[in-house]
C-alpha atoms as a PDB file:
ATOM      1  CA  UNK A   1     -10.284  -5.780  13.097  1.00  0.00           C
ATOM      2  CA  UNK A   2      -7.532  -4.403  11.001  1.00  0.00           C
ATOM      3  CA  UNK A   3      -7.066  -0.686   9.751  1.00  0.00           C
ATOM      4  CA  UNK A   4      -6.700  -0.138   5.950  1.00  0.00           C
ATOM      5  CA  UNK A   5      -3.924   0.366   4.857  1.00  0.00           C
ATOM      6  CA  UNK A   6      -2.690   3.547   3.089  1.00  0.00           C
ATOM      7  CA  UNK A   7      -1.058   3.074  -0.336  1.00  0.00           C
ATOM      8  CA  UNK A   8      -1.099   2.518  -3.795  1.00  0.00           C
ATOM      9  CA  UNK A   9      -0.425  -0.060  -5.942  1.00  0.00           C
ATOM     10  CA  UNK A  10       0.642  -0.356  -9.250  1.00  0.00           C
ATOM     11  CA  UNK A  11      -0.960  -2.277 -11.891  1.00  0.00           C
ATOM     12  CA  UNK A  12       1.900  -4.697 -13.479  1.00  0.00           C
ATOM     13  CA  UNK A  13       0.428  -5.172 -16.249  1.00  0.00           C
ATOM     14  CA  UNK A  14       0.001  -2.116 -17.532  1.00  0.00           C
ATOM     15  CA  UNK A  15       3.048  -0.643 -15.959  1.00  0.00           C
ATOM     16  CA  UNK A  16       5.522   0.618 -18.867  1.00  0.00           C
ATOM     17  CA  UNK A  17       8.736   0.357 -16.848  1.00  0.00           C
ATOM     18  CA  UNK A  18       9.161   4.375 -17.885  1.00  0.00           C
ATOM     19  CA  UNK A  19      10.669   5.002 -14.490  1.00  0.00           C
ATOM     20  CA  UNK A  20       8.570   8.284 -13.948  1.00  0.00           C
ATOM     21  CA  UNK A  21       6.895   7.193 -10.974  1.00  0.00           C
ATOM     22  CA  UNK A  22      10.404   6.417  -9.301  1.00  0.00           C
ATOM     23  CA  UNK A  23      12.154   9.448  -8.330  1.00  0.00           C
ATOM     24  CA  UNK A  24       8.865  11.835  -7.777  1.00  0.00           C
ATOM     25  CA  UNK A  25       7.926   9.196  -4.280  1.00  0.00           C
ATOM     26  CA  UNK A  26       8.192  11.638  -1.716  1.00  0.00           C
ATOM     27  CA  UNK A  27       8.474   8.014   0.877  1.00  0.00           C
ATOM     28  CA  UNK A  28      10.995   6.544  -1.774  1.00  0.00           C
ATOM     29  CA  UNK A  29       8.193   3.583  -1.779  1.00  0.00           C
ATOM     30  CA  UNK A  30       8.852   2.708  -5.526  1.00  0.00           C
ATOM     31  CA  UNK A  31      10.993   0.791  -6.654  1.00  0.00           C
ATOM     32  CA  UNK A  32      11.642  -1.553  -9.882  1.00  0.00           C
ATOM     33  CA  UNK A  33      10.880  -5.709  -9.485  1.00  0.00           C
ATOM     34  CA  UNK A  34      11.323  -8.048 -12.535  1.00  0.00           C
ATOM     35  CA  UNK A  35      10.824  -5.476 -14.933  1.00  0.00           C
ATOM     36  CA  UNK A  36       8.462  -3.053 -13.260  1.00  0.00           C
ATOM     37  CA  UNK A  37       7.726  -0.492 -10.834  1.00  0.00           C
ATOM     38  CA  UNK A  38       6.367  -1.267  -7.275  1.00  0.00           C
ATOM     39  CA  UNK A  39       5.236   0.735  -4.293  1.00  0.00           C
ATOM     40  CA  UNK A  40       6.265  -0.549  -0.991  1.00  0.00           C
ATOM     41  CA  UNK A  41       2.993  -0.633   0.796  1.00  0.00           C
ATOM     42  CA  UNK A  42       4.504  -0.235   4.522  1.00  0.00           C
ATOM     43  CA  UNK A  43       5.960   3.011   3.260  1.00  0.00           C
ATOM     44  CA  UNK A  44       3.535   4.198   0.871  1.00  0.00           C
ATOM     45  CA  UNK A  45       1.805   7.041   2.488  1.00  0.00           C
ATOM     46  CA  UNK A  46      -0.744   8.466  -0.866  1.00  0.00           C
ATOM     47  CA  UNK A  47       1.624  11.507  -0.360  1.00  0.00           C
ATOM     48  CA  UNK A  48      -1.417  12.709   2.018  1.00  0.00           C
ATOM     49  CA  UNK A  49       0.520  16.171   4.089  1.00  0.00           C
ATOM     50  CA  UNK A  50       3.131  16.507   0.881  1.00  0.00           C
ATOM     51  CA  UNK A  51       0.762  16.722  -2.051  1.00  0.00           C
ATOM     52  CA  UNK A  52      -2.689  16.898  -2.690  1.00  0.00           C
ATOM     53  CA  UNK A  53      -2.487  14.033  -4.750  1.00  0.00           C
ATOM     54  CA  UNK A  54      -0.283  10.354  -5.115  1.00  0.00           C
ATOM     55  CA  UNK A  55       2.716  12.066  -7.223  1.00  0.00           C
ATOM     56  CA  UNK A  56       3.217   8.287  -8.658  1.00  0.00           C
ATOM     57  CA  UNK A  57      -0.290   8.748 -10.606  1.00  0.00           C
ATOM     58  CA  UNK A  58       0.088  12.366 -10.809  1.00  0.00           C
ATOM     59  CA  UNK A  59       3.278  11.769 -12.951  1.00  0.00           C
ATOM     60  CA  UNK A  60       2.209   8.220 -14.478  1.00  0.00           C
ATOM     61  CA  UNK A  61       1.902   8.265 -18.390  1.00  0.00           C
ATOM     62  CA  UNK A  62      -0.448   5.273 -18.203  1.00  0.00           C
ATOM     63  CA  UNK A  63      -4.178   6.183 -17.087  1.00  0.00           C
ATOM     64  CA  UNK A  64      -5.250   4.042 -14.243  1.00  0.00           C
ATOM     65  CA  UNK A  65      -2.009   2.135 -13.496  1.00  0.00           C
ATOM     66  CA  UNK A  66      -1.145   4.137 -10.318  1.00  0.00           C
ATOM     67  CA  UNK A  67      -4.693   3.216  -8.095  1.00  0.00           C
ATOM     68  CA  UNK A  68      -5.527   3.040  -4.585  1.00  0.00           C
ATOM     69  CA  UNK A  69      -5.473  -0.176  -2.555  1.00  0.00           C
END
């Protein structure tokens, strides 16, 4: 039985390419891919013992586009 994972994804097709997510990754997890941003699920970490919350939605313009796994 496999452990879930920690991270967050980001919803591509919603995902405005604004770049605000980017440098606020405490893990450096995001990165940009054809266009838009994505996190890096190995290194994702939900910022949990940095932030009380994912700085990637915290920071995210679009509602919703910065979710949980």
């Amino acid at each position: 039985r496999q452990e879930k994972k920690m991270a967050y994804k980001i919803i591509a097709s919603q995902c405005t390419a604004c770049s605000a997510c980017e440098p606020v990754c405490p893990n450096a997890a995001i990165s940009q891919k054809k266009g838009v941003f994505v996190i890096n699920p190995v290194d994702c970490t939900e910022c949990e013992g940095q932030y009380d919350e994912p700085q990637c939605a915290a920071v995210c313009p679009v509602d919703n586009t910065c979710v949980p796994r």
